[in-house]
PDB file of N, CA and C in Angstrom:
ATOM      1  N   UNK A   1      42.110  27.472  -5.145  1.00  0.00           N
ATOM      2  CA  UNK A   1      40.750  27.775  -4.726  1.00  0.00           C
ATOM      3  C   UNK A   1      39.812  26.696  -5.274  1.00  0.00           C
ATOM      4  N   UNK A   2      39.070  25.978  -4.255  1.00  0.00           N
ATOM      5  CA  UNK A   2      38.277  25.099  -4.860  1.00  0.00           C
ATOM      6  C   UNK A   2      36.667  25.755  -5.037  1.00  0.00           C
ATOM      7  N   UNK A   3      36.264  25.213  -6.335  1.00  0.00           N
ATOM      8  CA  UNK A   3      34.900  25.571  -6.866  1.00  0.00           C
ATOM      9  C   UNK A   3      34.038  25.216  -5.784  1.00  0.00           C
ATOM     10  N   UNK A   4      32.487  25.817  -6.290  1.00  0.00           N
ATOM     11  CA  UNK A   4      31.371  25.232  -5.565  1.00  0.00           C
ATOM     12  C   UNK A   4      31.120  23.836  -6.067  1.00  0.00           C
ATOM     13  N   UNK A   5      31.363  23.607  -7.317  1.00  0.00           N
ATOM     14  CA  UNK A   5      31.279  22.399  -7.711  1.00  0.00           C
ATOM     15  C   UNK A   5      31.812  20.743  -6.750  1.00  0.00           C
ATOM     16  N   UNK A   6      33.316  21.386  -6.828  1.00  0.00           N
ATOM     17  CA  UNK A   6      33.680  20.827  -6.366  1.00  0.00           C
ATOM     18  C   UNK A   6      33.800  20.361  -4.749  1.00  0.00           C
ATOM     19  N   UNK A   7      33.267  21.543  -3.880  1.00  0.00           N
ATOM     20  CA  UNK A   7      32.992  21.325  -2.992  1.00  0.00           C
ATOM     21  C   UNK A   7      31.377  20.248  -2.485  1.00  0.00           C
ATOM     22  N   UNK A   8      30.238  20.759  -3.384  1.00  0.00           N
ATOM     23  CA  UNK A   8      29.197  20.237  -3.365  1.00  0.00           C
ATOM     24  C   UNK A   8      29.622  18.348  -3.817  1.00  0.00           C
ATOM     25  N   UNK A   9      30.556  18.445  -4.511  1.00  0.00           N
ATOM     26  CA  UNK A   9      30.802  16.881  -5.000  1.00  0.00           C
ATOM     27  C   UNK A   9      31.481  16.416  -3.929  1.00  0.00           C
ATOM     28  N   UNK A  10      32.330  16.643  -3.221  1.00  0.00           N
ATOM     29  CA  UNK A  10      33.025  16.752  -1.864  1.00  0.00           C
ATOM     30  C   UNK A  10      32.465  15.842  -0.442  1.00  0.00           C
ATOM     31  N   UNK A  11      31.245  16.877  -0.368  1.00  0.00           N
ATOM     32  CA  UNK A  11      30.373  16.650   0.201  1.00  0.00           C
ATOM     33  C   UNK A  11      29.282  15.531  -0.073  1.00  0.00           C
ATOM     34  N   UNK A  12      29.086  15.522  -0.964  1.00  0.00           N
ATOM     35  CA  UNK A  12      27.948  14.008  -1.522  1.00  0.00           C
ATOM     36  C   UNK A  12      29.242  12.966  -1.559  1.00  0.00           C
ATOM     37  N   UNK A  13      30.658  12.922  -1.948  1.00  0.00           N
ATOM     38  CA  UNK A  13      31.472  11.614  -1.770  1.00  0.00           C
ATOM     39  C   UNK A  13      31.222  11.509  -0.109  1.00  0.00           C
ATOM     40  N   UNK A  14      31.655  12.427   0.993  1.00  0.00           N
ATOM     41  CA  UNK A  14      31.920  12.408   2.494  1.00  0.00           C
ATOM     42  C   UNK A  14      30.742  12.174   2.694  1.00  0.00           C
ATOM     43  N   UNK A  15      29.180  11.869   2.566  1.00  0.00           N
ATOM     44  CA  UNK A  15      28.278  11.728   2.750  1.00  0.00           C
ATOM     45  C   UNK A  15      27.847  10.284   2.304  1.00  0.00           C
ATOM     46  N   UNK A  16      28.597   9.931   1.039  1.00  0.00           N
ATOM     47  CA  UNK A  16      28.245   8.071   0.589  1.00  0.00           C
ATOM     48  C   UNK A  16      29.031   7.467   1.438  1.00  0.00           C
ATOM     49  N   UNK A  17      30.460   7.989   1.796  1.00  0.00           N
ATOM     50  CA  UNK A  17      31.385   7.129   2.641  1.00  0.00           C
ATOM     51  C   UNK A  17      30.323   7.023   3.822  1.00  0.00           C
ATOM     52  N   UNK A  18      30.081   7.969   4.336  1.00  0.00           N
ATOM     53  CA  UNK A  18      29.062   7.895   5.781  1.00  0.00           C
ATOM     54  C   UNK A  18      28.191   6.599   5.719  1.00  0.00           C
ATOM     55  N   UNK A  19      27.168   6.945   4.736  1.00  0.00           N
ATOM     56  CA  UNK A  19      26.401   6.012   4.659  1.00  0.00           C
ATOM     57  C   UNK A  19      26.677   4.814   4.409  1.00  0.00           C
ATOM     58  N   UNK A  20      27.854   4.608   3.443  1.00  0.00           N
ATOM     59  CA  UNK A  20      27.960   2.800   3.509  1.00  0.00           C
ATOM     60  C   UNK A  20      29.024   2.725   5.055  1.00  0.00           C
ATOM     61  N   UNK A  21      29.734   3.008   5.701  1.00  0.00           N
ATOM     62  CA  UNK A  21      30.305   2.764   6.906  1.00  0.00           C
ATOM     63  C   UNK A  21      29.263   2.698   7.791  1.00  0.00           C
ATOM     64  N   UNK A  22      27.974   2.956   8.175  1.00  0.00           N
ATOM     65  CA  UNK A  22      27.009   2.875   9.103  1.00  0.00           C
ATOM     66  C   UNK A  22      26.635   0.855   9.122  1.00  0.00           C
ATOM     67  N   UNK A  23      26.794   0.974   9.951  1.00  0.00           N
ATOM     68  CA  UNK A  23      26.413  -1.034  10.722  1.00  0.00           C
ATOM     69  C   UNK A  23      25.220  -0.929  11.249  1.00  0.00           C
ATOM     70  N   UNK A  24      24.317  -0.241  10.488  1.00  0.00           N
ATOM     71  CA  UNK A  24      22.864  -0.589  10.863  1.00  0.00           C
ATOM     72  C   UNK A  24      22.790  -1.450   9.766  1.00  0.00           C
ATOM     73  N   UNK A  25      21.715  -2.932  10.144  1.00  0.00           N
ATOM     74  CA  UNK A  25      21.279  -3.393   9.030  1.00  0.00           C
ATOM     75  C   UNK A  25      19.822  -2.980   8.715  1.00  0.00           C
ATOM     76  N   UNK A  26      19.816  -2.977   6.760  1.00  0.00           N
ATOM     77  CA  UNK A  26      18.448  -2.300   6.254  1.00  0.00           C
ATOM     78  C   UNK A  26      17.238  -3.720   6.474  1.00  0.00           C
ATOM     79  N   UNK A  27      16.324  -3.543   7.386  1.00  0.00           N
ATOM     80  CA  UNK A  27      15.377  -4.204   7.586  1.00  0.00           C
ATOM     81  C   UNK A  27      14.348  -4.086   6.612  1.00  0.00           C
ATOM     82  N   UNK A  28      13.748  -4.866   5.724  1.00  0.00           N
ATOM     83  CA  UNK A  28      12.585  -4.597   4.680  1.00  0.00           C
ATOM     84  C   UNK A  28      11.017  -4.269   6.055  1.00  0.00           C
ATOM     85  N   UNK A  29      10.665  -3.660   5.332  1.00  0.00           N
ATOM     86  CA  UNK A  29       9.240  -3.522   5.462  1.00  0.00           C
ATOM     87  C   UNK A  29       8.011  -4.881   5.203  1.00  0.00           C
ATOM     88  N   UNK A  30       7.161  -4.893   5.799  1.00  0.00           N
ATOM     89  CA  UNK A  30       5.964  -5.824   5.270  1.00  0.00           C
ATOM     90  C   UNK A  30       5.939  -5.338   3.664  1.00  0.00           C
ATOM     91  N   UNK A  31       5.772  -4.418   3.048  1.00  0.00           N
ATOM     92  CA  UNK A  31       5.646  -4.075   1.804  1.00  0.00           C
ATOM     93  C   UNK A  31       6.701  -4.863   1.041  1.00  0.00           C
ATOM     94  N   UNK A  32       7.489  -4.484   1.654  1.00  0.00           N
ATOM     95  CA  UNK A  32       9.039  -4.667   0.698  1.00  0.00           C
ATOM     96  C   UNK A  32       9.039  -6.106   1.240  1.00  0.00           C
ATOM     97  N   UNK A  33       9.128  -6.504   1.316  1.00  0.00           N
ATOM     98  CA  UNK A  33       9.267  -8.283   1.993  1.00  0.00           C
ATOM     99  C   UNK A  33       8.315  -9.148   1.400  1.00  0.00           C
ATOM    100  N   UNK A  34       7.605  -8.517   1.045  1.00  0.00           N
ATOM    101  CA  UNK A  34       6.301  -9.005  -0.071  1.00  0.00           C
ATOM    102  C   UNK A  34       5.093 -10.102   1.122  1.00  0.00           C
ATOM    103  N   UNK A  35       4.664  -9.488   2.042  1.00  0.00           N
ATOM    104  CA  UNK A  35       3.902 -10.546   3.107  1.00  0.00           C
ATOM    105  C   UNK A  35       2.406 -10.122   2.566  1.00  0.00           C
ATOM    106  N   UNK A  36       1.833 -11.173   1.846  1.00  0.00           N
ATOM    107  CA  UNK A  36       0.963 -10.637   0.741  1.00  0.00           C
ATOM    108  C   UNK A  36      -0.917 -10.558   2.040  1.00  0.00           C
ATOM    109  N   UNK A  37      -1.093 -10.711   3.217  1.00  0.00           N
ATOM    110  CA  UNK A  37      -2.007 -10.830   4.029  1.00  0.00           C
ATOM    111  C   UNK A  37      -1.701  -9.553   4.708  1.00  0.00           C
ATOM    112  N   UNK A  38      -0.686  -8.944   4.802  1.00  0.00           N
ATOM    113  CA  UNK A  38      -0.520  -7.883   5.531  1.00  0.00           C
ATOM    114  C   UNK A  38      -1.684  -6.340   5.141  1.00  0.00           C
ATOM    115  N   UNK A  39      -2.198  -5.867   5.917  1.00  0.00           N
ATOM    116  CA  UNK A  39      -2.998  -4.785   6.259  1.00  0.00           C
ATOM    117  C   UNK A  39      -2.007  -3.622   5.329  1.00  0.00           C
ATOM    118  N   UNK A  40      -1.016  -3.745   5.357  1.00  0.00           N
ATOM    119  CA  UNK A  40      -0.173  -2.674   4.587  1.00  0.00           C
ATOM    120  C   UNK A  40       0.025  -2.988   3.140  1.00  0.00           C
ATOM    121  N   UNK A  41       0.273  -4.252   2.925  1.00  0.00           N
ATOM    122  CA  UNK A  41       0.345  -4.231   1.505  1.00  0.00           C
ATOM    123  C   UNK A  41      -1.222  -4.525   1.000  1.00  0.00           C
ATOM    124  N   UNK A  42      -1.965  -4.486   1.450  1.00  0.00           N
ATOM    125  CA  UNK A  42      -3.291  -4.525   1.167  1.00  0.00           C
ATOM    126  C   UNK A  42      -3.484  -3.238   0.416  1.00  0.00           C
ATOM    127  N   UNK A  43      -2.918  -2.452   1.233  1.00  0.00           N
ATOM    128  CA  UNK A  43      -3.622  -0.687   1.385  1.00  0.00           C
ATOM    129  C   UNK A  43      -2.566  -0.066   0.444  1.00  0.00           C
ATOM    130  N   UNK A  44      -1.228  -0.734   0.088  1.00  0.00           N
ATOM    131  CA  UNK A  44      -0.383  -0.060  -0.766  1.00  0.00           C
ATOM    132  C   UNK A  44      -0.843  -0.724  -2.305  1.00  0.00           C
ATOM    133  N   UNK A  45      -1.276  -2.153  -2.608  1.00  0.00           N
ATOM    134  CA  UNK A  45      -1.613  -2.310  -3.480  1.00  0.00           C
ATOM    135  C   UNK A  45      -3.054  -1.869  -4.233  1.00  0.00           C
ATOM    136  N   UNK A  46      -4.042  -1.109  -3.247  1.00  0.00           N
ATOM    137  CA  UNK A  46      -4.985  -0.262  -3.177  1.00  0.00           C
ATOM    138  C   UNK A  46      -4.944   0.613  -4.151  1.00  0.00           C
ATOM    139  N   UNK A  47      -3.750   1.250  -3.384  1.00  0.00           N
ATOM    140  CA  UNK A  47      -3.204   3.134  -3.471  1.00  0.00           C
ATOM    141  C   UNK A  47      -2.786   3.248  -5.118  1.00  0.00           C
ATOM    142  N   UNK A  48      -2.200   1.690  -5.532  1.00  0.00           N
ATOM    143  CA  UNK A  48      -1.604   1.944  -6.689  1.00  0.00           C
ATOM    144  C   UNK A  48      -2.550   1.803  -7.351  1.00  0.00           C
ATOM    145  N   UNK A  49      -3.294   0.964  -7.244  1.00  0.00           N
ATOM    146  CA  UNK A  49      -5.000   0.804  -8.583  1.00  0.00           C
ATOM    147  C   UNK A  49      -5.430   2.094  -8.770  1.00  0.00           C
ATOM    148  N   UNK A  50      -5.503   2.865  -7.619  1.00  0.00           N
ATOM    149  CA  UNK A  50      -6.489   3.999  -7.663  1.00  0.00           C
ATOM    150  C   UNK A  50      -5.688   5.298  -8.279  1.00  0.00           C
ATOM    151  N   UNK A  51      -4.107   4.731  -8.398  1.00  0.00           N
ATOM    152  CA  UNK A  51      -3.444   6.352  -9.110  1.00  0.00           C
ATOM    153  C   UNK A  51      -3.246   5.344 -10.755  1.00  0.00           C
ATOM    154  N   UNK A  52      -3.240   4.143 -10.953  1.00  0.00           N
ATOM    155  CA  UNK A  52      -3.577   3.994 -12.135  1.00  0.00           C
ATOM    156  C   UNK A  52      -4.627   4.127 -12.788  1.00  0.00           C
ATOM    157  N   UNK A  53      -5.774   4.137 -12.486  1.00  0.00           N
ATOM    158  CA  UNK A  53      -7.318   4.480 -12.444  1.00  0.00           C
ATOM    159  C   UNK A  53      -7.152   5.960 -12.802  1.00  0.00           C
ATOM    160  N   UNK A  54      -6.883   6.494 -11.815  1.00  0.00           N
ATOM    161  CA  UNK A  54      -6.715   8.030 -12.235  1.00  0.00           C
ATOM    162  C   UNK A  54      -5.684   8.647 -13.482  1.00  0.00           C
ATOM    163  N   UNK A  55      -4.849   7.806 -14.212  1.00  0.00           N
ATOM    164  CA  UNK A  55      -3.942   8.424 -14.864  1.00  0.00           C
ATOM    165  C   UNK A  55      -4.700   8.256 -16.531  1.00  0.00           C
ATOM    166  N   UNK A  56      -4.836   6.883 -16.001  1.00  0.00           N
ATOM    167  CA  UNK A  56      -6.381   6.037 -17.334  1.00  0.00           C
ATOM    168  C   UNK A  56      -7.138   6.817 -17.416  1.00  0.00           C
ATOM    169  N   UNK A  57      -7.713   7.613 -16.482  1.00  0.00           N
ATOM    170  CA  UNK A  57      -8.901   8.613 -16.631  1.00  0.00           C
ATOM    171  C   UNK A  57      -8.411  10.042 -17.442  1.00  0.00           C
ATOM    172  N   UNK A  58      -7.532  10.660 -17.173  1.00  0.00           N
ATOM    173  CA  UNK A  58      -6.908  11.609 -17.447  1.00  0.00           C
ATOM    174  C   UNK A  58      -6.176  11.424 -19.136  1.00  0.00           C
ATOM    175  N   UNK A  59      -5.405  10.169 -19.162  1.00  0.00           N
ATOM    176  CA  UNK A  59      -5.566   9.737 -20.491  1.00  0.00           C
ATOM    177  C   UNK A  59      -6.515   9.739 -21.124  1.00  0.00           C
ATOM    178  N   UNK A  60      -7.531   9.111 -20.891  1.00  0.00           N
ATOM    179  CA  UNK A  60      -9.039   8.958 -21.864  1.00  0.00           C
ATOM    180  C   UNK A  60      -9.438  10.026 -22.354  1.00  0.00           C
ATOM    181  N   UNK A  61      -9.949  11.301 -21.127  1.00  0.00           N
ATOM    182  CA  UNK A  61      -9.876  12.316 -21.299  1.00  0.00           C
ATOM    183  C   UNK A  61      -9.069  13.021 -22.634  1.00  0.00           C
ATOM    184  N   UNK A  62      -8.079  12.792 -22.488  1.00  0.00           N
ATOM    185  CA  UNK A  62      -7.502  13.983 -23.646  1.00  0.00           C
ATOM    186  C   UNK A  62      -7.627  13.043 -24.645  1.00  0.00           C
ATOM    187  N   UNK A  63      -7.407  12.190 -24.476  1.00  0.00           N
ATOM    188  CA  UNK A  63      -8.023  11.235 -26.156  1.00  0.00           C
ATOM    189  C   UNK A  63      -9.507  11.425 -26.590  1.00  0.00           C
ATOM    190  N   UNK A  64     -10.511  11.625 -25.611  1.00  0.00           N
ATOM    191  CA  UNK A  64     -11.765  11.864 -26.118  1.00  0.00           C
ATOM    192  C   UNK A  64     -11.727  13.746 -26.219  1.00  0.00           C
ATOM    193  N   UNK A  65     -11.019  14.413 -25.830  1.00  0.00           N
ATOM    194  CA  UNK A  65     -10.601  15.388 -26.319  1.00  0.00           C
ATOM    195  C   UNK A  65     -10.271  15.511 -27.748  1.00  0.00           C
ATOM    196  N   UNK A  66      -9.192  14.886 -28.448  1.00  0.00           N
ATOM    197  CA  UNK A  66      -8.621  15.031 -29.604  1.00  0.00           C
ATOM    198  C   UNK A  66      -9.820  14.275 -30.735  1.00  0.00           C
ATOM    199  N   UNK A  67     -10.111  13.483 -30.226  1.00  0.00           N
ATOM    200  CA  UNK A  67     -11.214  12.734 -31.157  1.00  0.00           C
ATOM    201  C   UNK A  67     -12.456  13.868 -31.449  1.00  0.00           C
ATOM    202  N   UNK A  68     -12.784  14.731 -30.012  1.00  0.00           N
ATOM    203  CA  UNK A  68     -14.151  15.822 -30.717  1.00  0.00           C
ATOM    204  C   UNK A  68     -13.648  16.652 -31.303  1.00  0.00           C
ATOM    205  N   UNK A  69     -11.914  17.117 -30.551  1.00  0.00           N
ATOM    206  CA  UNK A  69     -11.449  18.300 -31.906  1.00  0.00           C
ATOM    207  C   UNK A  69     -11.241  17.665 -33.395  1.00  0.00           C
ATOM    208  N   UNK A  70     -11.409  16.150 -33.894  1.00  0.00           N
ATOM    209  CA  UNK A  70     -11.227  16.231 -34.898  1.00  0.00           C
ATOM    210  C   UNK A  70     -12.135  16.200 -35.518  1.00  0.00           C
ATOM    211  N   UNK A  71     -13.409  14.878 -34.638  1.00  0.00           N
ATOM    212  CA  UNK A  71     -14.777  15.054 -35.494  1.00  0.00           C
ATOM    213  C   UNK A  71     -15.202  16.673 -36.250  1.00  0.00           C
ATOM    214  N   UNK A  72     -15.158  17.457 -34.996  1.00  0.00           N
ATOM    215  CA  UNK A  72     -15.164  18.797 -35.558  1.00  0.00           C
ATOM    216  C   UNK A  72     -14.617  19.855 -36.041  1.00  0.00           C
ATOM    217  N   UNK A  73     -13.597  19.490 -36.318  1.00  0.00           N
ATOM    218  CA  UNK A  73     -13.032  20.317 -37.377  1.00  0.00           C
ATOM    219  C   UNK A  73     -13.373  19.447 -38.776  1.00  0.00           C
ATOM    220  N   UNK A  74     -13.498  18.509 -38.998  1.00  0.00           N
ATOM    221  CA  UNK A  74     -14.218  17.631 -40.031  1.00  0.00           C
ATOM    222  C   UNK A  74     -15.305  17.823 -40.564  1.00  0.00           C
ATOM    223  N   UNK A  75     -16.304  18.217 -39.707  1.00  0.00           N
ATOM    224  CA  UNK A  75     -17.828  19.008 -39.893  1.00  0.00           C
ATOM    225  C   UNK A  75     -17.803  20.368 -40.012  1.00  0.00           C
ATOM    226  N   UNK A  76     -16.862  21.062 -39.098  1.00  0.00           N
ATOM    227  CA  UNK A  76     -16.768  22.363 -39.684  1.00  0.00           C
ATOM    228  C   UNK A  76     -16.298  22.268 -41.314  1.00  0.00           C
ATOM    229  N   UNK A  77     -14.624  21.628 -41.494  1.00  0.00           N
ATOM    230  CA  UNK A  77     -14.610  22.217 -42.994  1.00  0.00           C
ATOM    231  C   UNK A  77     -15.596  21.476 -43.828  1.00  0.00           C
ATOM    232  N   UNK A  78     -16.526  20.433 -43.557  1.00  0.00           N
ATOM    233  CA  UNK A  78     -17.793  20.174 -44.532  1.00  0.00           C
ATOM    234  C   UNK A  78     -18.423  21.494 -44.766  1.00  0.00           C
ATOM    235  N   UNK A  79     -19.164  21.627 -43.118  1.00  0.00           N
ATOM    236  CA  UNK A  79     -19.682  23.027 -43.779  1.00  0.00           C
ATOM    237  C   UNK A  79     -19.259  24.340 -44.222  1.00  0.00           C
ATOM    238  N   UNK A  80     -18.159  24.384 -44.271  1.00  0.00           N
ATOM    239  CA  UNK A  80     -17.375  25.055 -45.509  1.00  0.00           C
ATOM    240  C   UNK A  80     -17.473  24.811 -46.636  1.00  0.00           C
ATOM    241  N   UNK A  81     -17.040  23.877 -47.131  1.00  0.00           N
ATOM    242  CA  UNK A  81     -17.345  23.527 -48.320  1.00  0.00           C
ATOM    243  C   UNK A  81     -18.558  23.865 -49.210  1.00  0.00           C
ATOM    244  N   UNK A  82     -19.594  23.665 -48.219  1.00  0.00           N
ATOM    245  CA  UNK A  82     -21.018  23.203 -48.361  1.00  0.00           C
ATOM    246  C   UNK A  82     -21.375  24.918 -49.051  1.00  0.00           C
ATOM    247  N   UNK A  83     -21.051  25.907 -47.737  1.00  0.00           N
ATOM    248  CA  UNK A  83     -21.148  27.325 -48.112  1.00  0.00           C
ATOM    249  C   UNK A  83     -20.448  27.811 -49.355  1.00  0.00           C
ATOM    250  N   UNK A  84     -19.210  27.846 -49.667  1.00  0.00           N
ATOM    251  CA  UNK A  84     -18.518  27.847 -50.772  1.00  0.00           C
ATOM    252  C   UNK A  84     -19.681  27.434 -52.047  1.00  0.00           C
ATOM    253  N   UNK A  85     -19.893  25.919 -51.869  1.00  0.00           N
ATOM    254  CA  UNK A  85     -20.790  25.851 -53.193  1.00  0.00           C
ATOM    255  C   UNK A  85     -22.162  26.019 -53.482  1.00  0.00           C
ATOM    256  N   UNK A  86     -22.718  26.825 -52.614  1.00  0.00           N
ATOM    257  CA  UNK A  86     -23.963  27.246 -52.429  1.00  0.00           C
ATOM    258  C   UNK A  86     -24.182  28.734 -52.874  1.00  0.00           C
TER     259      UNK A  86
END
């Protein structure tokens, strides 16, 4: 009795054989071909500024996060202190 395992592995080998026996050739893209005037890699090198932009932002964020939780917990236990010796 063969496993699911082994069947699912079965199936992904009978599925790589497929794919490398196929005689299509892989044509690059304007992107992938690197045609640096193209309207597409224009708009893909765009896409990437603007999700690095956004990740920078989201970083900053929790760093200027951790920086007010520390200023203030810093000023809080001052004014602790402060009460204590008063």
């Amino acid at each position: 009795m063969i496993s699911r395992f082994h069947k699912q592995l079965m199936i992904l080998a009978l599925a790589a054989v497929a794919i490398l026996q196929s005689q299509a050739p892989a044509l690059a893209c304007a992107i992938c071909y690197g045609e640096p005037g193209n309207p597409m890699t224009i708009g893909l090198q765009k896409g990437v500024l603007i999700l690095i932009g956004a990740i920078a932002g989201v970083l900053a964020a929790f760093v200027a996060l951790i920086v007010f939780f520390a200023l203030r917990s810093r000023k809080l236990a001052q004014e602790s202190e402060q009460r204590e010796l008063d």
